[in-house]
PDB file of N, CA and C in Angstrom:
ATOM      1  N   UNK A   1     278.645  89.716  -3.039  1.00  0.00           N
ATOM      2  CA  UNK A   1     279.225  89.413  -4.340  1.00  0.00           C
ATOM      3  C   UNK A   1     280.113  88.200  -4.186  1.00  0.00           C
ATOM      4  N   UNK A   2     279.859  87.244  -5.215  1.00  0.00           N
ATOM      5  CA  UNK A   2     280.538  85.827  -5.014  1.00  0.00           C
ATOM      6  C   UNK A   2     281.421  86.004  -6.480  1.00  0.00           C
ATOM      7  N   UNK A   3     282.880  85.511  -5.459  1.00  0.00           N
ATOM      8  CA  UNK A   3     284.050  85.607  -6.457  1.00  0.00           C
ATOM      9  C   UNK A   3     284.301  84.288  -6.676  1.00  0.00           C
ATOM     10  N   UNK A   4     284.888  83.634  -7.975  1.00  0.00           N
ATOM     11  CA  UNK A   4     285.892  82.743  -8.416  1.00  0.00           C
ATOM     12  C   UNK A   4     287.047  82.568  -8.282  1.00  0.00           C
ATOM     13  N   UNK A   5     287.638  82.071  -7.625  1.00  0.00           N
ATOM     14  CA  UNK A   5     289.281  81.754  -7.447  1.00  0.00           C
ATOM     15  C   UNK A   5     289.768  80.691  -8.970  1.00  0.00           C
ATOM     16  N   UNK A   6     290.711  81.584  -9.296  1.00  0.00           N
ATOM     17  CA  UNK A   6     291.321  80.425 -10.524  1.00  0.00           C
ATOM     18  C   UNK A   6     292.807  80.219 -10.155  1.00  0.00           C
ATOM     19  N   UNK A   7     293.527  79.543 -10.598  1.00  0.00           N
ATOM     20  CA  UNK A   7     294.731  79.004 -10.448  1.00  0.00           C
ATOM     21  C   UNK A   7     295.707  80.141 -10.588  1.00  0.00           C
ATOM     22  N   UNK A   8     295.386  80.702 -11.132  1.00  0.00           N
ATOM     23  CA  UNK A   8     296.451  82.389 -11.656  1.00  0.00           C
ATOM     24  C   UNK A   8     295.877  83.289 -10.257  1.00  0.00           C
ATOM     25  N   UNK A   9     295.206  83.061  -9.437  1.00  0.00           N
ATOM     26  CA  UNK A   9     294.850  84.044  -8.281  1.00  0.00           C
ATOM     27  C   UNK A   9     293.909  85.684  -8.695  1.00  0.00           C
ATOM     28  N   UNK A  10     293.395  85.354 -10.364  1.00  0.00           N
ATOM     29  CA  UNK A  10     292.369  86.029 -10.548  1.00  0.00           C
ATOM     30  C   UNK A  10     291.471  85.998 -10.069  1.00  0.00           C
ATOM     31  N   UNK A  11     290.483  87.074  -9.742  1.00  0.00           N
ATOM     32  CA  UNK A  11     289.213  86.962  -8.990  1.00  0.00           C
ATOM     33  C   UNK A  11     288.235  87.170 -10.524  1.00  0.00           C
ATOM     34  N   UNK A  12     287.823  86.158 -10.354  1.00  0.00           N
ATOM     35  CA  UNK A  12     286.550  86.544 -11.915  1.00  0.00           C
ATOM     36  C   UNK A  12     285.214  86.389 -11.177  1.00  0.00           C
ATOM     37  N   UNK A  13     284.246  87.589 -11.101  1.00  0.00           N
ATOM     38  CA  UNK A  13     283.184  87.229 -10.438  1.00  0.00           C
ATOM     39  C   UNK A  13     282.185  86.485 -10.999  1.00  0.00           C
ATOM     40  N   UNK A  14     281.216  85.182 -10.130  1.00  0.00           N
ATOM     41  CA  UNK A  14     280.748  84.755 -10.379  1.00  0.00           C
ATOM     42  C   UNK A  14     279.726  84.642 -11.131  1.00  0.00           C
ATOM     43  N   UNK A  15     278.933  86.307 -10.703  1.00  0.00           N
ATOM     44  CA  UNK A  15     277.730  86.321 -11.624  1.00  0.00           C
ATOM     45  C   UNK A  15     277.954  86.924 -13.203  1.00  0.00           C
ATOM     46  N   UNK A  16     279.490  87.073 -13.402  1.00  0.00           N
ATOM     47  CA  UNK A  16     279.538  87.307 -14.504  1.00  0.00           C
ATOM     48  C   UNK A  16     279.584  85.941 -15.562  1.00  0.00           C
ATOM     49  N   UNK A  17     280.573  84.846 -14.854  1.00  0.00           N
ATOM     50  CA  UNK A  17     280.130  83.283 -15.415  1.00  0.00           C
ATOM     51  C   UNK A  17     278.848  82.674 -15.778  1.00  0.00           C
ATOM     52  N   UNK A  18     278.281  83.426 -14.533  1.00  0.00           N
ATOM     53  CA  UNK A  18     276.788  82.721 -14.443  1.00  0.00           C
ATOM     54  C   UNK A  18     275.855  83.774 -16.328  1.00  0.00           C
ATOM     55  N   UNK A  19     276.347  84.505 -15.978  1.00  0.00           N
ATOM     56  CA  UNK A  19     275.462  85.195 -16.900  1.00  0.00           C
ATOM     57  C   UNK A  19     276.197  84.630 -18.676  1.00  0.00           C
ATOM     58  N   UNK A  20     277.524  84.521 -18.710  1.00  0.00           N
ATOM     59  CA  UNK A  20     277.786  83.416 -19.755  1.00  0.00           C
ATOM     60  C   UNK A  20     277.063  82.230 -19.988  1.00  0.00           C
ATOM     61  N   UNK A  21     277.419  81.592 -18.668  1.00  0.00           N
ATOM     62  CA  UNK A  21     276.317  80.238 -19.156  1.00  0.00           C
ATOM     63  C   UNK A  21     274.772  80.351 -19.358  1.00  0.00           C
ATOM     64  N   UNK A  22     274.367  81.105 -19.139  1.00  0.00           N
ATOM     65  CA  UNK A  22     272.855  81.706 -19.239  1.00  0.00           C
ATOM     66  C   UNK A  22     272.482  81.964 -20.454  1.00  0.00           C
ATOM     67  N   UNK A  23     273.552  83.097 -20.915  1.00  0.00           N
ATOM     68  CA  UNK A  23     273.464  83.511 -22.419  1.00  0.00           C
ATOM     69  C   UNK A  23     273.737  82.039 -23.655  1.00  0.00           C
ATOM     70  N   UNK A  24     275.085  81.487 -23.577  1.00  0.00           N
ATOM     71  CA  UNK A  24     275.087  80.202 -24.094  1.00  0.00           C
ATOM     72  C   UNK A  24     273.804  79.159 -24.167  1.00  0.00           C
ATOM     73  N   UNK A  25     273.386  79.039 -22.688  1.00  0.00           N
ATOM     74  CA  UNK A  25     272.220  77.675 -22.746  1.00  0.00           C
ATOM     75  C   UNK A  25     271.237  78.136 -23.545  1.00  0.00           C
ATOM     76  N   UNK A  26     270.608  79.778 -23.532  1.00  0.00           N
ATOM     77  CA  UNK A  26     269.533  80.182 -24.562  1.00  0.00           C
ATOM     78  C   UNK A  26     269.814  80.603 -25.507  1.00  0.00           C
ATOM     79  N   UNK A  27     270.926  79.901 -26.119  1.00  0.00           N
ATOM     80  CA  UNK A  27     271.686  80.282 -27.588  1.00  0.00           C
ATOM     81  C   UNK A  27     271.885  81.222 -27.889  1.00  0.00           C
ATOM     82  N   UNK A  28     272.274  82.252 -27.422  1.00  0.00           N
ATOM     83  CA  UNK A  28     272.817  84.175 -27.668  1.00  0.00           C
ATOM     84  C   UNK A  28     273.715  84.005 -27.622  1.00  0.00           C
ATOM     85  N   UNK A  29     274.462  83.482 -28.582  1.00  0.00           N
ATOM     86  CA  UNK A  29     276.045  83.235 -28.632  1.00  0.00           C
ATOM     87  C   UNK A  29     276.426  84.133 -28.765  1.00  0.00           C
ATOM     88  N   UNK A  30     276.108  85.230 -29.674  1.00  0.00           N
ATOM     89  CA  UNK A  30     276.843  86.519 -30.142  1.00  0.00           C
ATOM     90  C   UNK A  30     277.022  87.315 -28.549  1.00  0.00           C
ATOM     91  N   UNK A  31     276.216  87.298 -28.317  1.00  0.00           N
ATOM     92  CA  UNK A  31     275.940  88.045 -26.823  1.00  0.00           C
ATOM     93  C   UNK A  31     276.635  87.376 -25.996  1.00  0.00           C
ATOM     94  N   UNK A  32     276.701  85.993 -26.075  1.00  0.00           N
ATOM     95  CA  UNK A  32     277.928  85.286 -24.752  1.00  0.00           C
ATOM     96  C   UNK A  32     279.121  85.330 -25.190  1.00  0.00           C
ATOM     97  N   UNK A  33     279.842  85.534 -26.754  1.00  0.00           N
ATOM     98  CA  UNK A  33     281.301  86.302 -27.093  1.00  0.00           C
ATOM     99  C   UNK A  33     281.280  87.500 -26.709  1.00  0.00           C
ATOM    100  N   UNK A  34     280.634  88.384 -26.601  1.00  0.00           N
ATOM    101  CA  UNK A  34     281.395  90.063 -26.620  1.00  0.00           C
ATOM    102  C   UNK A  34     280.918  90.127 -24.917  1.00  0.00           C
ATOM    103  N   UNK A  35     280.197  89.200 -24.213  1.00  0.00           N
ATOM    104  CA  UNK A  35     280.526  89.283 -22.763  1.00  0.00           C
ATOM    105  C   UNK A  35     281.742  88.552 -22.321  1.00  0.00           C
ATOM    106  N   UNK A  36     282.244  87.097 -22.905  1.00  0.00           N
ATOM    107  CA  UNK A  36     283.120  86.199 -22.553  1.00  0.00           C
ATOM    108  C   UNK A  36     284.883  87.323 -23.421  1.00  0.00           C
ATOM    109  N   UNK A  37     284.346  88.105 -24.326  1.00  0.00           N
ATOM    110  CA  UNK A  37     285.522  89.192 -24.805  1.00  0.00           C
ATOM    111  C   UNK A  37     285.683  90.424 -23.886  1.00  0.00           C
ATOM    112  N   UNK A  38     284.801  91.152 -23.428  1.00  0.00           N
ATOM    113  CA  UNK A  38     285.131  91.700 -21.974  1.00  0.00           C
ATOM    114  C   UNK A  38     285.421  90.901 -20.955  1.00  0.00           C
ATOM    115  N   UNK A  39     285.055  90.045 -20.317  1.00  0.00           N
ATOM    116  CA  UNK A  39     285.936  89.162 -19.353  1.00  0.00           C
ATOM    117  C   UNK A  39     287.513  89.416 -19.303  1.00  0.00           C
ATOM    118  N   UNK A  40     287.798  88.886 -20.709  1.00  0.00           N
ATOM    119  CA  UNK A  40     289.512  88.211 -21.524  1.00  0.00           C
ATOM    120  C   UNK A  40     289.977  89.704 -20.997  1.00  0.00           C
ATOM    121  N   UNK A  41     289.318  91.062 -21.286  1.00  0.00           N
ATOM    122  CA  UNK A  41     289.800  91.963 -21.451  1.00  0.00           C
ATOM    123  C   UNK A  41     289.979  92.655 -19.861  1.00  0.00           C
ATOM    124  N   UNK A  42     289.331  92.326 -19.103  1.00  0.00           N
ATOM    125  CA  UNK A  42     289.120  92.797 -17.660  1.00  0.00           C
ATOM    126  C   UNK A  42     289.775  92.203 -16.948  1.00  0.00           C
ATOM    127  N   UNK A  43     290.189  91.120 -17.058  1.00  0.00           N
ATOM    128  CA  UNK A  43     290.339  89.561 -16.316  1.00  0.00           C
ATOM    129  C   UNK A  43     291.791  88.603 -17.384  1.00  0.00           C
ATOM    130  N   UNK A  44     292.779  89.716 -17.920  1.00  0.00           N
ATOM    131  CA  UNK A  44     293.756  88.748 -19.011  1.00  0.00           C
ATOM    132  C   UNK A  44     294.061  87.825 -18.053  1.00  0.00           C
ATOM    133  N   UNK A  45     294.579  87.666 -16.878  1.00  0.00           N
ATOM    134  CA  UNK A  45     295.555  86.749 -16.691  1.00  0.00           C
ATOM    135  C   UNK A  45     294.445  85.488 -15.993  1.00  0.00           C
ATOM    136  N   UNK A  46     293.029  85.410 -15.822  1.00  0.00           N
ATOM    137  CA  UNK A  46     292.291  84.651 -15.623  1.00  0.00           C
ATOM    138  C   UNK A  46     292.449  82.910 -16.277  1.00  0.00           C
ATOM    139  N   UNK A  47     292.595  82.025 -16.053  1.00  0.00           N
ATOM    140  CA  UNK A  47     292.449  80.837 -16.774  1.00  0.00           C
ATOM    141  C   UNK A  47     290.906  80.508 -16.485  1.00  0.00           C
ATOM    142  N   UNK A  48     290.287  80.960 -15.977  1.00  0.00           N
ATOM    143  CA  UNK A  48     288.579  80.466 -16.189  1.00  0.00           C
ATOM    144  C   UNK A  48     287.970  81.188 -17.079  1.00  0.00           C
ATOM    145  N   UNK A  49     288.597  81.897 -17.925  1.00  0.00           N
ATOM    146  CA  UNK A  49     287.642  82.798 -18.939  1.00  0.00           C
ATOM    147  C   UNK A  49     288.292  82.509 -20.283  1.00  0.00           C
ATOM    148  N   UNK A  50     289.588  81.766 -19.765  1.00  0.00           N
ATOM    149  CA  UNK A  50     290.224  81.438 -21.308  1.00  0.00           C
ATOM    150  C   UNK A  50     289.460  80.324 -21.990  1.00  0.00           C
TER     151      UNK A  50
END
C-alpha cells in the first residue's frame, strides 16, 4: 500500500487519489465528490484532499 505524505503529516493513501483522478478524467464527477467527500471526512487535517 502506497501512502501520500502532505505537509500536515497526513497519510492519504494513494490509490485512493488515484481512483479520484480516474473518476474525474471519465467524467463521474458525482462519483469523484462523494469519494473526494469521504476523503475530507477520513483525512480532515489532509491538505491534498482539500
Amino acid at each position: 500500500l502506497s501512502l501520500v505524505m502532505t505537509s500536515t503529516m497526513s497519510l492519504v493513501p494513494e490509490e485512493n487519489i488515484q481512483q479520484v483522478k480516474d473518476l474525474i478524467e471519465s467524467r463521474q464527477f458525482m462519483r469523484a465528490r462523494l469519494k473526494i467527500n469521504h476523503l475530507q471526512s477520513s483525512y480532515p487535517s489532509s491538505a491534498y484532499v482539500l
